[in-house]
N, C-alpha and C. Protein backbone atom coordinates (compact mmCIF):
# COMPACT_ATOMS: atom_id res chain seq x y z
N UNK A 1 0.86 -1.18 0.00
CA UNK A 1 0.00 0.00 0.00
C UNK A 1 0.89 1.22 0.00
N UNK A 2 0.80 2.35 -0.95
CA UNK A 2 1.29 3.65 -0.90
C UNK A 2 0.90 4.56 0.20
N UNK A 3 2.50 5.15 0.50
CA UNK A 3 1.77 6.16 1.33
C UNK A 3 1.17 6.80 1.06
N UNK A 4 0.39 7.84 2.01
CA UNK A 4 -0.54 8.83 1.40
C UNK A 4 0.73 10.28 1.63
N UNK A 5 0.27 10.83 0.23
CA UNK A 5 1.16 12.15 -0.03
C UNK A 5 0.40 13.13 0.19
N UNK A 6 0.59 14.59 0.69
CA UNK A 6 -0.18 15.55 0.75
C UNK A 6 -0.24 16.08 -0.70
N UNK A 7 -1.56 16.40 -0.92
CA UNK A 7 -1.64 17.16 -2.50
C UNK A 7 -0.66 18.52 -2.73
N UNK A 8 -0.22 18.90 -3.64
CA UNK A 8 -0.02 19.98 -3.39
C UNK A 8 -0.90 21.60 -4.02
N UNK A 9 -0.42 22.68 -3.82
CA UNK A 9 -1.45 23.54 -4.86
C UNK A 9 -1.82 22.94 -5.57
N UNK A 10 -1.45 22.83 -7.00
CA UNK A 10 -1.75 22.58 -8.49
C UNK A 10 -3.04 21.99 -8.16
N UNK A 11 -2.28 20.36 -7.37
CA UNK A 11 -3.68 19.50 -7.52
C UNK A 11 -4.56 20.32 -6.65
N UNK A 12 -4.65 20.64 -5.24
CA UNK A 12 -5.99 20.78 -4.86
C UNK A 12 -6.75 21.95 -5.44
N UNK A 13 -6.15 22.62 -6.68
CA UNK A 13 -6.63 23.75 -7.32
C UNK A 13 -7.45 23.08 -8.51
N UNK A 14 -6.60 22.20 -8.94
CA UNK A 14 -7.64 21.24 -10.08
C UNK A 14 -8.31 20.75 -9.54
N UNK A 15 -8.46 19.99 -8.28
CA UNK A 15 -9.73 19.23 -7.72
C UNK A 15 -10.79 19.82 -7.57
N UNK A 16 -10.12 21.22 -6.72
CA UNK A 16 -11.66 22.12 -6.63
C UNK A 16 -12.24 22.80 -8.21
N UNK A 17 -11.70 22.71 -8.86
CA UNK A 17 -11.81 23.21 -10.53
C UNK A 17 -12.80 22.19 -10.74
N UNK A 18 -12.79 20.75 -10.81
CA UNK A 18 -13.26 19.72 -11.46
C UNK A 18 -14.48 19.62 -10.40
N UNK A 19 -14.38 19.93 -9.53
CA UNK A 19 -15.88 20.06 -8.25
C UNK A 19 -16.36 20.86 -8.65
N UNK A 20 -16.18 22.02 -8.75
CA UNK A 20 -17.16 23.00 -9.38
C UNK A 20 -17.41 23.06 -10.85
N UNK A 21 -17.34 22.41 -11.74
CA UNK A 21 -17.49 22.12 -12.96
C UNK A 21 -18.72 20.94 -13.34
N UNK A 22 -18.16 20.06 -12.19
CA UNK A 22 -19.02 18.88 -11.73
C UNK A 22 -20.60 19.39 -11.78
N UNK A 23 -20.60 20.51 -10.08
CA UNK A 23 -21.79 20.79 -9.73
C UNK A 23 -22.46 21.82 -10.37
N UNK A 24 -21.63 22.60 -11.22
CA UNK A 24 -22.47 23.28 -12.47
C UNK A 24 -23.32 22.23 -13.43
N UNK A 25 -22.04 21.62 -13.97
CA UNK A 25 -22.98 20.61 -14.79
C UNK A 25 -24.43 19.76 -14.30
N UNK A 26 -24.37 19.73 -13.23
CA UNK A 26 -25.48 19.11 -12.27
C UNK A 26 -26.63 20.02 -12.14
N UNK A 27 -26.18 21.26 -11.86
CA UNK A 27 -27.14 22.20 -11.82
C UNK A 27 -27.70 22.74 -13.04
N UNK A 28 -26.92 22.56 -14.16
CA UNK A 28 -27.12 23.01 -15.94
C UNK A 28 -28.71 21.71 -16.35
N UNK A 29 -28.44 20.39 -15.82
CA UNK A 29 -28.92 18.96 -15.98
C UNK A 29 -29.97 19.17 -15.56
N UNK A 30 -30.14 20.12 -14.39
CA UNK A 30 -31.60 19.66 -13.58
C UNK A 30 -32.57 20.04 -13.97
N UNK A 31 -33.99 19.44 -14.01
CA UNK A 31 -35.13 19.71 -14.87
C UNK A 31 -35.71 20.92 -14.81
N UNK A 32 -36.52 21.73 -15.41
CA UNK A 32 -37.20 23.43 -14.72
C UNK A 32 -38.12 22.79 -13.93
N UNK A 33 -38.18 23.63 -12.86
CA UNK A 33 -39.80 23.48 -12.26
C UNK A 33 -41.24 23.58 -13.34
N UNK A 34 -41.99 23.00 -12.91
CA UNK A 34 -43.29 22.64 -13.71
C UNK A 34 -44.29 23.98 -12.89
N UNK A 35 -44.78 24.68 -13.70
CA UNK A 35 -45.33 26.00 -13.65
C UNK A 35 -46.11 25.63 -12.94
N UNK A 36 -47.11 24.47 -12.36
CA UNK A 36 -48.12 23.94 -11.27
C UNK A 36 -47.76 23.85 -10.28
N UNK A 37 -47.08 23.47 -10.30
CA UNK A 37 -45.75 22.97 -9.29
C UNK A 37 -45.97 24.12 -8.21
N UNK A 38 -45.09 24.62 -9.02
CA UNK A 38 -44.75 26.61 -8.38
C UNK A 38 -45.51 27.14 -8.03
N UNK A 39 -46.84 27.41 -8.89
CA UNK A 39 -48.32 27.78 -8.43
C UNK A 39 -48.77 27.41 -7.06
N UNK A 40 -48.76 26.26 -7.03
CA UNK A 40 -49.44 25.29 -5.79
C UNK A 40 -48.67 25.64 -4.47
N UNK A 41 -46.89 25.46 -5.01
CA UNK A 41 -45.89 26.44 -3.54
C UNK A 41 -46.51 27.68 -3.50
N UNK A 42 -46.72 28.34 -3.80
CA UNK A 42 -46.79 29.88 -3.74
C UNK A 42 -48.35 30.14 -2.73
N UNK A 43 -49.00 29.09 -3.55
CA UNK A 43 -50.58 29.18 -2.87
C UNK A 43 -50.44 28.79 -1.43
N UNK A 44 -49.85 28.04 -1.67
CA UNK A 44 -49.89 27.21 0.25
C UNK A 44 -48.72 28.31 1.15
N UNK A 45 -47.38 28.89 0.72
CA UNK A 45 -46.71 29.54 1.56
C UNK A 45 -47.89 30.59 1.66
N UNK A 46 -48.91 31.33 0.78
CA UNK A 46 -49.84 32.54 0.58
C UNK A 46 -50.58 32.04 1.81
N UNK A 47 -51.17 31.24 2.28
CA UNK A 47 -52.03 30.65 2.80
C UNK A 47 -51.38 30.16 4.35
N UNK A 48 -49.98 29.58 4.07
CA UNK A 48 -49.54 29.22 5.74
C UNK A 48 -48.87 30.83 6.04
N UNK A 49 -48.64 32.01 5.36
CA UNK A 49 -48.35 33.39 5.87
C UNK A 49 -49.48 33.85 6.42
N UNK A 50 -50.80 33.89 5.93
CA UNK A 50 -51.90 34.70 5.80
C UNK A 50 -52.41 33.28 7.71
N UNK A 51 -52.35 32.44 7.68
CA UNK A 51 -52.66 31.64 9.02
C UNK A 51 -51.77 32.63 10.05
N UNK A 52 -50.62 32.52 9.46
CA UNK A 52 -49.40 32.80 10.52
C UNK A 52 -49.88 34.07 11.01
N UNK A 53 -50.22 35.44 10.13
CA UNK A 53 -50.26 36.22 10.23
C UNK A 53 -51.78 36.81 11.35
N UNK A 54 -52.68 35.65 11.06
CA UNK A 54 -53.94 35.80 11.77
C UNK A 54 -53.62 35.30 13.13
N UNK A 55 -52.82 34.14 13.36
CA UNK A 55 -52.25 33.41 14.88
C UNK A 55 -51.86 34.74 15.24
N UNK A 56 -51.07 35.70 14.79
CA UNK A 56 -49.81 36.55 15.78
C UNK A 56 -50.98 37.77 15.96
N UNK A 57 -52.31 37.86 15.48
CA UNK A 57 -52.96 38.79 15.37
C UNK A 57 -53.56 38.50 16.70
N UNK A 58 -54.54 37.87 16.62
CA UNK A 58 -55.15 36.44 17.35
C UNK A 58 -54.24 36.91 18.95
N UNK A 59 -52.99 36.61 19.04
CA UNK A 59 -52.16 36.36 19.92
C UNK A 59 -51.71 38.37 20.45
N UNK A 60 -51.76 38.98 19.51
CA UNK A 60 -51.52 39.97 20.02
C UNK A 60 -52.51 40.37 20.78
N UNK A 61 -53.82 40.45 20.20
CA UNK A 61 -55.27 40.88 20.76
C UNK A 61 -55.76 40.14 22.13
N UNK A 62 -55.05 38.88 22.36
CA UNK A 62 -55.19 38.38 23.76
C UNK A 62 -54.35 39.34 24.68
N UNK A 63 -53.44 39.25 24.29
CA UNK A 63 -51.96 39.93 25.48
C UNK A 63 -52.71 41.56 25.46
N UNK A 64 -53.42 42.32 24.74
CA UNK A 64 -53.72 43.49 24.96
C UNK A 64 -55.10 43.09 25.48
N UNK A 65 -55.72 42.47 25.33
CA UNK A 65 -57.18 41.99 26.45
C UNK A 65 -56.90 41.88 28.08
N UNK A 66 -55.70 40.95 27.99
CA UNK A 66 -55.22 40.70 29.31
C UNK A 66 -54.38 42.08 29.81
N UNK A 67 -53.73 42.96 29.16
CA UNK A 67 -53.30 44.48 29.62
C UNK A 67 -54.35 45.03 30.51
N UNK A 68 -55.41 45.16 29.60
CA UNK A 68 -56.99 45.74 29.77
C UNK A 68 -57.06 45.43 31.43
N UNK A 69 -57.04 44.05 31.15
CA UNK A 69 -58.22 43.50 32.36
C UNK A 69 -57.12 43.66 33.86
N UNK A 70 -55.88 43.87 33.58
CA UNK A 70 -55.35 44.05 34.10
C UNK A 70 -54.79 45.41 35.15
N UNK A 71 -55.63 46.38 34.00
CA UNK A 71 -55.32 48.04 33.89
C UNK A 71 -56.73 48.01 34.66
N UNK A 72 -57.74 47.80 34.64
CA UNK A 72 -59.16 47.68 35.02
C UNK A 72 -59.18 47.33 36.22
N UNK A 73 -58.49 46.03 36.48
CA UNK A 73 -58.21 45.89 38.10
C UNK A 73 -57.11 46.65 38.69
N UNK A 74 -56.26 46.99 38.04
CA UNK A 74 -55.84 48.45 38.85
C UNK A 74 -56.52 49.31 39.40
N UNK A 75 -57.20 49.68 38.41
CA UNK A 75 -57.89 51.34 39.08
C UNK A 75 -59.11 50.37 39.55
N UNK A 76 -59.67 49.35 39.71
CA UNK A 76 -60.29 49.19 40.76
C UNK A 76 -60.08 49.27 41.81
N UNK A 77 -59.05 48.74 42.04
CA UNK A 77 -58.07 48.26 43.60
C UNK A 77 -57.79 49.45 44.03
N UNK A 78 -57.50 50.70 42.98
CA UNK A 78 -57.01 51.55 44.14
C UNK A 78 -58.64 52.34 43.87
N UNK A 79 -59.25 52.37 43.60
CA UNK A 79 -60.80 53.42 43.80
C UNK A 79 -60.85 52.48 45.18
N UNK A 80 -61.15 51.21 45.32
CA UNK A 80 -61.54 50.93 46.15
C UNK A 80 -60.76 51.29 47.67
N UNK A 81 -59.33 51.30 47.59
CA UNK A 81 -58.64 51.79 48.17
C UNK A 81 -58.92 53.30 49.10
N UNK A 82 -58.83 53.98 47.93
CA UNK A 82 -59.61 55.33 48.02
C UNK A 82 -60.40 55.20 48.36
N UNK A 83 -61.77 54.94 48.32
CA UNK A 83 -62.79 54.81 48.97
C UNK A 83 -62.56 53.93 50.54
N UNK A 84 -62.11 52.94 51.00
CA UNK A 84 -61.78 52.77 52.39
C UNK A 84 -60.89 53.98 53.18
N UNK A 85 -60.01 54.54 52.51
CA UNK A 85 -59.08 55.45 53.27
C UNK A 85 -60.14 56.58 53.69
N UNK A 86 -60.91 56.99 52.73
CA UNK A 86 -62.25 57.90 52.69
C UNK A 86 -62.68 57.90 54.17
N UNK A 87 -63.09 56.37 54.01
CA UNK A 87 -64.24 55.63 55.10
C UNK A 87 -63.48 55.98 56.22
N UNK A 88 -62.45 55.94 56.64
CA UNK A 88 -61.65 55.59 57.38
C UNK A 88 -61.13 57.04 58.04
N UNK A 89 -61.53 58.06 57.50
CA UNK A 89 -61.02 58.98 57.76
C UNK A 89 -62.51 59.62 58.03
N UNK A 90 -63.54 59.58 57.68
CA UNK A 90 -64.75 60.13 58.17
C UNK A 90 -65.18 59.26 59.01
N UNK A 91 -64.67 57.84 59.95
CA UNK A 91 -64.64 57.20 61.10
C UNK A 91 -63.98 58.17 62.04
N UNK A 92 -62.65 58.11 61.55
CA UNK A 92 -61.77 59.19 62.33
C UNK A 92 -62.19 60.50 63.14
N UNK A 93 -62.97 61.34 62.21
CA UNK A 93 -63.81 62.40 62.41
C UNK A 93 -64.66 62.77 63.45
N UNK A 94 -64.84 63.31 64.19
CA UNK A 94 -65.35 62.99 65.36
C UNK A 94 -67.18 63.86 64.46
N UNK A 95 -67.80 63.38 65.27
CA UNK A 95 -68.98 63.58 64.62
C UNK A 95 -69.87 64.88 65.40
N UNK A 96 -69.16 64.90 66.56
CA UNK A 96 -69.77 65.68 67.18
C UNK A 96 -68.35 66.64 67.66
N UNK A 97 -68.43 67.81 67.61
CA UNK A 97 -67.33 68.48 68.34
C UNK A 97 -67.99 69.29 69.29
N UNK A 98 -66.96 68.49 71.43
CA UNK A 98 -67.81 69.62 72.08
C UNK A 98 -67.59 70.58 72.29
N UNK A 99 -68.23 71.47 72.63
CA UNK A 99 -67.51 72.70 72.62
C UNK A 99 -66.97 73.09 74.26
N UNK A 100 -66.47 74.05 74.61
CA UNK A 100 -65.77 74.43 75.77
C UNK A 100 -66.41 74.00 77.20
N UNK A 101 -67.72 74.37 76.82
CA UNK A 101 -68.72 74.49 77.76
C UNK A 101 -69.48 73.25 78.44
N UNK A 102 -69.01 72.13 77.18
CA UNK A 102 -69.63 70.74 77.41
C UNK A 102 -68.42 70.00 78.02
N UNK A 103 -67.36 70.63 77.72
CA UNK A 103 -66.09 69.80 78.35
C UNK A 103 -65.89 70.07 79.64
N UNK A 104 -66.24 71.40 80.15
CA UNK A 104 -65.88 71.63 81.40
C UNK A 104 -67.08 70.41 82.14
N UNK A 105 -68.20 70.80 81.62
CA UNK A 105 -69.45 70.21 82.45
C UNK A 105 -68.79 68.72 82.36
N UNK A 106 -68.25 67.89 81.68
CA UNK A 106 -67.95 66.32 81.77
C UNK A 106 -66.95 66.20 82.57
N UNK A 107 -66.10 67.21 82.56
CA UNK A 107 -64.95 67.42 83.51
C UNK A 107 -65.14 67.71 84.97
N UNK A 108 -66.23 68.26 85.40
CA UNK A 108 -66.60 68.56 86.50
C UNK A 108 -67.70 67.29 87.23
N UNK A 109 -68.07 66.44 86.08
CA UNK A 109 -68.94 65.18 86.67
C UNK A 109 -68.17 64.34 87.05
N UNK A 110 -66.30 64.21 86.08
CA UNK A 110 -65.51 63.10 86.84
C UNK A 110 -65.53 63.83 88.01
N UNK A 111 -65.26 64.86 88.34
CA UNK A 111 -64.61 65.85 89.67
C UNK A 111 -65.96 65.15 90.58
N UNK A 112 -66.87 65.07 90.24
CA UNK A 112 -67.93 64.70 91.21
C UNK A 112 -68.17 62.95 91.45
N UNK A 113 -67.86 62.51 90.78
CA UNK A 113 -68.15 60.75 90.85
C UNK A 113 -66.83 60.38 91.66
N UNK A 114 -65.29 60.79 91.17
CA UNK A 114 -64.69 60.51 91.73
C UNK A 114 -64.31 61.07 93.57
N UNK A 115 -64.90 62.38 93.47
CA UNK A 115 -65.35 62.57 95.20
C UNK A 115 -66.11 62.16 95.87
N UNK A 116 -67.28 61.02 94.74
CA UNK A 116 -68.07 60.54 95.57
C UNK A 116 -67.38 59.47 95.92
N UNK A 117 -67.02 58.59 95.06
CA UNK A 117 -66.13 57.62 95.65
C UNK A 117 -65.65 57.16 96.79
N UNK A 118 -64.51 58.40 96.75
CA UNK A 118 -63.93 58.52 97.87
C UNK A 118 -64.21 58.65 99.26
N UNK A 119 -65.85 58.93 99.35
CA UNK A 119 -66.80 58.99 100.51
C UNK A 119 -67.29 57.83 100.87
């Protein structure tokens, strides 16, 4: 058995010469597409774009539904919010304010219960 020699230029310049000569000729050989053929690709990529294009539509119009419903329960949560802090602050409120005259008088009944007490 011979050793194996490394090619040198020349040859691997003719090899790749005779490869690409090859695969021209291959590509010169090959039959045309049949005009139905082509038609029928064109119809179906027309048709799996025009699907594709309705899915991502489809898919966008969910994700902005779900924004919505999302934006909707926001400003619910905080109206409602608002509205307890509301509540919460007209709890706070005293409903009655006494005036000087009613404070002394409550002030002067502890002064009296607690001297009775003490008796």
């Amino acid at each position: 058995m011979a050793a194996f020699q490394v090619p040198d230029f020349n040859q691997r310049a003719a090899a790749s010469r005779d490869a690409k000569a090859r695969a021209l000729e291959k590509l010169k050989n090959k039959p045309a597409l049949d005009p139905e053929v082509v038609a029928a690709r064109k119809a179906a990529n027309e048709a799996r774009e025009a699907a594709e294009a309705e899915r991502r539509a489809a898919h966008k119009a969910a994700i902005e539904q779900k924004k919505a419903a999302k934006e909707e329960a926001r400003e619910r949560a905080r109206a409602e919010a608002e509205a307890a802090a509301a509540a919460a602050a007209a709890a706070k409120r005293p409903v009655h304010v006494p005036t000087p005259a009613e404070l002394k008088a409550a002030r002067d009944a502890r002064y009296a219960a607690r001297k009775a007490r003490q008796k």
